[in-house]
N, C-alpha and C. Protein backbone atom coordinates (compact mmCIF):
# COMPACT_ATOMS: atom_id res chain seq x y z
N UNK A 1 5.93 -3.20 -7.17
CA UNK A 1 5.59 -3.33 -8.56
C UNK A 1 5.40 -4.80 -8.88
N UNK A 2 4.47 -5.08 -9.71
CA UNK A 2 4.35 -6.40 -10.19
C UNK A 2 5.23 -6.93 -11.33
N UNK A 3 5.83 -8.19 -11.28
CA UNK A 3 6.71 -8.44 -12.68
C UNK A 3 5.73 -9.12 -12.91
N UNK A 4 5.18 -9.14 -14.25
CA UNK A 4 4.74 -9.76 -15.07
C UNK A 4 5.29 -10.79 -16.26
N UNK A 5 4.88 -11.76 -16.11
CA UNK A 5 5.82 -12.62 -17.20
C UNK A 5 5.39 -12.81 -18.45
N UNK A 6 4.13 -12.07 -18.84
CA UNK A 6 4.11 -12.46 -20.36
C UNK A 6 4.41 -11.42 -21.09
N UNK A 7 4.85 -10.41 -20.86
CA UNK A 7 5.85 -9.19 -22.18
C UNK A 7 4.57 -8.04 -21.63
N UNK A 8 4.48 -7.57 -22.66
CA UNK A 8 3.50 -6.42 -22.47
C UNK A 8 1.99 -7.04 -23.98
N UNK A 9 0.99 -6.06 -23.58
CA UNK A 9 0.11 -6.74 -24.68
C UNK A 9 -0.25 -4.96 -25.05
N UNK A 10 -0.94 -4.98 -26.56
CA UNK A 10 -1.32 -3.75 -26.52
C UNK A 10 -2.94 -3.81 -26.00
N UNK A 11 -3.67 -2.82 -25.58
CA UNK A 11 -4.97 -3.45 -25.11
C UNK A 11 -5.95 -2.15 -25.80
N UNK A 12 -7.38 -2.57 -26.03
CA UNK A 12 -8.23 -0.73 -25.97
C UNK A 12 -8.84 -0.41 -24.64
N UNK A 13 -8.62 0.97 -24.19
CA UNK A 13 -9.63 1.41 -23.29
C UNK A 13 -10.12 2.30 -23.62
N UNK A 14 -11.38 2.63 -22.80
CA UNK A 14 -12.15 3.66 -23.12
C UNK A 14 -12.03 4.15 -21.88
N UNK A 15 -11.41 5.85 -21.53
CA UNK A 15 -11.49 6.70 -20.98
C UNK A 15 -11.91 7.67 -20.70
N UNK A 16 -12.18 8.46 -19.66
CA UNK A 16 -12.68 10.27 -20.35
C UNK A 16 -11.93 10.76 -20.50
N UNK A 17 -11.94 11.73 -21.32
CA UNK A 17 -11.13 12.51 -21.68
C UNK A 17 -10.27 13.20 -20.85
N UNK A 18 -11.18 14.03 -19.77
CA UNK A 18 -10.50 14.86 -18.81
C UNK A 18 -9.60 13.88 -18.12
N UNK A 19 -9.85 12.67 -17.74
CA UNK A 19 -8.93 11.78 -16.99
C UNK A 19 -7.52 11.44 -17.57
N UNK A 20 -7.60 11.69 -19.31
CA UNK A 20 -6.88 11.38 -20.21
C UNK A 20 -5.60 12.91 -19.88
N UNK A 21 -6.28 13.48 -20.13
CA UNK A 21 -5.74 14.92 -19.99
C UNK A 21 -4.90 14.96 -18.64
N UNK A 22 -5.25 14.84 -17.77
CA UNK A 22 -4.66 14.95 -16.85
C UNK A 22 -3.64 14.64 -16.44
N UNK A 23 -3.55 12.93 -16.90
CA UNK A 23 -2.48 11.86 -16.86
C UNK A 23 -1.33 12.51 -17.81
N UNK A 24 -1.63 13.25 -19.20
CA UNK A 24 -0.99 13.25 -20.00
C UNK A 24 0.06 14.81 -19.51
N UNK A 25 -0.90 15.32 -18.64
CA UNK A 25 -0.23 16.90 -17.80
C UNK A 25 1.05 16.05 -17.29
N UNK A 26 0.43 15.05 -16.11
CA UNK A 26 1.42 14.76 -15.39
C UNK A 26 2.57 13.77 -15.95
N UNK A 27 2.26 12.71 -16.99
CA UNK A 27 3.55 11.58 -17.27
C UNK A 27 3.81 12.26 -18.56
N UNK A 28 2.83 12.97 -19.55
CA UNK A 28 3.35 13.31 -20.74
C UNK A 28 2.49 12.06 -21.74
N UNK A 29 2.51 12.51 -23.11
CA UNK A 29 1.60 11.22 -23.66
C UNK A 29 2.71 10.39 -23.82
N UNK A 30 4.23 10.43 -23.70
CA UNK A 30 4.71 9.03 -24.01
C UNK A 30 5.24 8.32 -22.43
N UNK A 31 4.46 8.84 -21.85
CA UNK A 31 4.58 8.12 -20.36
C UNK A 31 3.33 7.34 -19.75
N UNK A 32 2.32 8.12 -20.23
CA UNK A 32 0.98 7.53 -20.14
C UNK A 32 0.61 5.80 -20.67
N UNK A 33 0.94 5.09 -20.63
CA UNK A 33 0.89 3.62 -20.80
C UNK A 33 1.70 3.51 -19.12
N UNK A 34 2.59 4.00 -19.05
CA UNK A 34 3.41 3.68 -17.74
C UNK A 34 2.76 4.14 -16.80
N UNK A 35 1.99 5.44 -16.49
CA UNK A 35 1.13 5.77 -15.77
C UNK A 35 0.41 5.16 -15.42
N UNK A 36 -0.65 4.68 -16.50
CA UNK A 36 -1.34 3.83 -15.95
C UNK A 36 -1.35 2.30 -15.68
N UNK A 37 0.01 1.95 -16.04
CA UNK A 37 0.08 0.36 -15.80
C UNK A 37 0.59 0.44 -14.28
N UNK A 38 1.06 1.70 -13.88
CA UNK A 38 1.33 1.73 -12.15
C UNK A 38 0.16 1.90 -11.44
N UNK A 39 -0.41 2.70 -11.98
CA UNK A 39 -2.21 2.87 -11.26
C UNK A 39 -2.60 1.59 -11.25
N UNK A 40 -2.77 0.62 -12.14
CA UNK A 40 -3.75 -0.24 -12.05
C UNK A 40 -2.86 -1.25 -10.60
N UNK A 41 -1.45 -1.71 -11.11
CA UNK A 41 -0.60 -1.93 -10.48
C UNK A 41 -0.61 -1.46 -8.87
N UNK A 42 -0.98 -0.70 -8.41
CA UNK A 42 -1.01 0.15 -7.02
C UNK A 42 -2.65 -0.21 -6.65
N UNK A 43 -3.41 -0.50 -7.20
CA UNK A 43 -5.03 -0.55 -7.18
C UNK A 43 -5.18 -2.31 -6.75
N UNK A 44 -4.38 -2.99 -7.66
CA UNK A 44 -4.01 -4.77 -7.39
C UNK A 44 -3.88 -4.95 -5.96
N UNK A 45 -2.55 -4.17 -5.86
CA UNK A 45 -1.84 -4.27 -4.55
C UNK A 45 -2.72 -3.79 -3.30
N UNK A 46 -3.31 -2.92 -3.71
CA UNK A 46 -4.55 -2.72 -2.45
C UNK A 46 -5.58 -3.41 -2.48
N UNK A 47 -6.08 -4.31 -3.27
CA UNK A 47 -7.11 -4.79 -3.38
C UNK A 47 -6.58 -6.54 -2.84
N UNK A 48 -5.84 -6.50 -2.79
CA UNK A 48 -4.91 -7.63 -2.27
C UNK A 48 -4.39 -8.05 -0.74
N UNK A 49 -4.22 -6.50 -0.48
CA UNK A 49 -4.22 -6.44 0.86
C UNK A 49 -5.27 -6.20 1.46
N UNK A 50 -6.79 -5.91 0.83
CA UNK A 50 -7.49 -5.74 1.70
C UNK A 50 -8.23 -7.47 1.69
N UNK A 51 -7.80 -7.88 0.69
CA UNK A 51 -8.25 -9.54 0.95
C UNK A 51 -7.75 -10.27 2.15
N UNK A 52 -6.67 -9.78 2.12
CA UNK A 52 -5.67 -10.69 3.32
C UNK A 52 -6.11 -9.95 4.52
N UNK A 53 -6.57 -8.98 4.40
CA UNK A 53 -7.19 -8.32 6.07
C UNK A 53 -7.96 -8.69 6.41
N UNK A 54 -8.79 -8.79 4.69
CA UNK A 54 -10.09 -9.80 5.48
C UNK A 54 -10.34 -10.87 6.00
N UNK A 55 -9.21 -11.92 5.46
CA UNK A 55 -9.12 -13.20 5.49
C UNK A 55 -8.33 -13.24 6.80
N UNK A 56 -7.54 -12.26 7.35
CA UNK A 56 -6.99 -12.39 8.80
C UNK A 56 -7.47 -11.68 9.81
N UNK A 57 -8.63 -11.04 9.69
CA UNK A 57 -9.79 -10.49 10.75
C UNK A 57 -10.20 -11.44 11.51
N UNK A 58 -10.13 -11.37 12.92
CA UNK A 58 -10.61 -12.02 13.81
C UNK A 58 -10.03 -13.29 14.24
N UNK A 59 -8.21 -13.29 13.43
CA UNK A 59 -7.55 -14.80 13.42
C UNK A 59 -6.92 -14.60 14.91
N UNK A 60 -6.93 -13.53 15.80
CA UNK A 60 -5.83 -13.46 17.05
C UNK A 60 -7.04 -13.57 17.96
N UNK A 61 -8.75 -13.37 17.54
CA UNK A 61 -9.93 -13.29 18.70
C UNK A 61 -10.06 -14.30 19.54
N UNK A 62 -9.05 -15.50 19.78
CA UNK A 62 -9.36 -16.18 20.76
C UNK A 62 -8.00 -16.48 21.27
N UNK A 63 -6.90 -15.96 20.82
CA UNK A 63 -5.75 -15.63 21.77
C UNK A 63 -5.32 -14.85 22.61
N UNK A 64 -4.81 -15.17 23.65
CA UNK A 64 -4.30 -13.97 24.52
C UNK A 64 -2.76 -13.44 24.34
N UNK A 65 -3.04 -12.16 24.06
CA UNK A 65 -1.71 -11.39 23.95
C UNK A 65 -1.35 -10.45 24.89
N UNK A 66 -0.57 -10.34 25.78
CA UNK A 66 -0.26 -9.40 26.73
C UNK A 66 -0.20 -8.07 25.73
N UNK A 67 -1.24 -6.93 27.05
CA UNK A 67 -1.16 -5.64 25.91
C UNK A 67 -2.01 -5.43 25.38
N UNK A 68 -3.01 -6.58 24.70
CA UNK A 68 -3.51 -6.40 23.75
C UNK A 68 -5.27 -6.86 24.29
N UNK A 69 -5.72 -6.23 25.30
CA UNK A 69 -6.52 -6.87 26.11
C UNK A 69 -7.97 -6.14 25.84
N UNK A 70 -7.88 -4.89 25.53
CA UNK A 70 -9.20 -4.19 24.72
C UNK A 70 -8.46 -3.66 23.72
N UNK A 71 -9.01 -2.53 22.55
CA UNK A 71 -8.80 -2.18 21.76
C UNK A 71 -8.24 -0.93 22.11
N UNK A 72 -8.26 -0.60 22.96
CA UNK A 72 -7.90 0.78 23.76
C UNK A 72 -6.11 0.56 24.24
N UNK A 73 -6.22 -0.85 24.73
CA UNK A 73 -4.77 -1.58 24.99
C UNK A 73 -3.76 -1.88 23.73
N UNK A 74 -4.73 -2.13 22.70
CA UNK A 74 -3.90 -3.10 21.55
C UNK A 74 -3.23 -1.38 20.80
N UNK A 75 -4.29 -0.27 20.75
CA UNK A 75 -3.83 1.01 20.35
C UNK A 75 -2.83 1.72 21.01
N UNK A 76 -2.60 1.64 22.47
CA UNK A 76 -1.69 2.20 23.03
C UNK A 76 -0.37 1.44 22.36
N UNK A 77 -0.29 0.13 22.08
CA UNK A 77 0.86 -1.02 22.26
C UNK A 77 1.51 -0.77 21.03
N UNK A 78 0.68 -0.07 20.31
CA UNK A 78 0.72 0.15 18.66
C UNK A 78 1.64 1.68 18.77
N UNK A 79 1.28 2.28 19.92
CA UNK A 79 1.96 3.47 19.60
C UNK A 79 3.09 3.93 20.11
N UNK A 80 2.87 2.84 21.21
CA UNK A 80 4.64 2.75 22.06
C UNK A 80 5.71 1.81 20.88
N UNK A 81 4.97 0.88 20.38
CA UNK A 81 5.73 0.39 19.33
C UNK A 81 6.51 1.57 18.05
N UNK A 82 5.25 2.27 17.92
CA UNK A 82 5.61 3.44 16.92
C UNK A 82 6.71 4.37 17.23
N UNK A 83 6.85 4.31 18.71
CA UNK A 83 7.47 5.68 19.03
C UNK A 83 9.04 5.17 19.54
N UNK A 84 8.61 3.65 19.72
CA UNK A 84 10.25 3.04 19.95
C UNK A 84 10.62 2.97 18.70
N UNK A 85 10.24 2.58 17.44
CA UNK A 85 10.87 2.58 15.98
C UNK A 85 11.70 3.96 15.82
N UNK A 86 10.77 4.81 16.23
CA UNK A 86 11.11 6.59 15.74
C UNK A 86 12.14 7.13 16.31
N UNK A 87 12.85 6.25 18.03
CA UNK A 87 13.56 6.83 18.45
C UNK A 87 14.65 5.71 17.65
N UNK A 88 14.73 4.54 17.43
CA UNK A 88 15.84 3.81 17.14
C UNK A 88 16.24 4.61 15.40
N UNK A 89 14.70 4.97 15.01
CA UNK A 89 15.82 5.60 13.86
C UNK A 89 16.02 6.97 13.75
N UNK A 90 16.05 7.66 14.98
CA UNK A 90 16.63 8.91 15.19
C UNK A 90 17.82 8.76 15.75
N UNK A 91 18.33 7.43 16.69
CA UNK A 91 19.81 6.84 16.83
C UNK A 91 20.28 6.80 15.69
N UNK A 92 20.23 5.79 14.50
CA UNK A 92 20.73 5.89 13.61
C UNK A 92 21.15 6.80 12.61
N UNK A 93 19.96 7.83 12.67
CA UNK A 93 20.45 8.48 11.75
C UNK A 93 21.51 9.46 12.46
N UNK A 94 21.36 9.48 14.12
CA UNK A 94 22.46 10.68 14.71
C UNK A 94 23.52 9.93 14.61
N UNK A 95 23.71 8.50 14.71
CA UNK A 95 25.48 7.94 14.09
C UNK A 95 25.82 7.87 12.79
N UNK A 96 24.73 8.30 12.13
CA UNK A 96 25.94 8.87 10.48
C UNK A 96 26.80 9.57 10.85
């Protein structure tokens, strides 16, 4: 979530209706300001990260990383990684 530091502002939008409706099914109309200040909020945050992907595309293409030698290599490395996470937290959760 983003903190914002200047309070809240009231603002106008123009919506459709059905979009209106919908929101108001799911948060209710006195939730709907919160609804959508998380939507936009969740929309930032992806649009943010896809900057930084872009901006870090191609930053490892002239290093060598063991593992990571075609894309076929860097995917396997990704999934042995995945599958060692899955067992360390299937340890953990069997020592609760």
């Amino acid at each position: 979530m983003v903190k914002m530091s200047g309070g809240t502002v009231r603002t106008h939008m123009i919506v459709p209706k059905e979009l209106v409706d919908a929101v108001d099914q799911l948060a209710g109309k006195r939730g709907r300001s919160r609804f959508f200040t998380e939507a936009v909020e969740e929309k930032l945050a992806r649009a943010r990260r896809a900057t930084i992907l872009k901006n870090a595309a191609g930053a490892l293409a002239d290093r060598e990383i063991p593992g990571w030698e075609t894309s076929e290599a860097a995917a396997a490395w990704v999934r042995r990684s995945r599958q060692a996470d899955d067992r360390r937290l299937e340890r953990l959760e069997a020592a609760r």
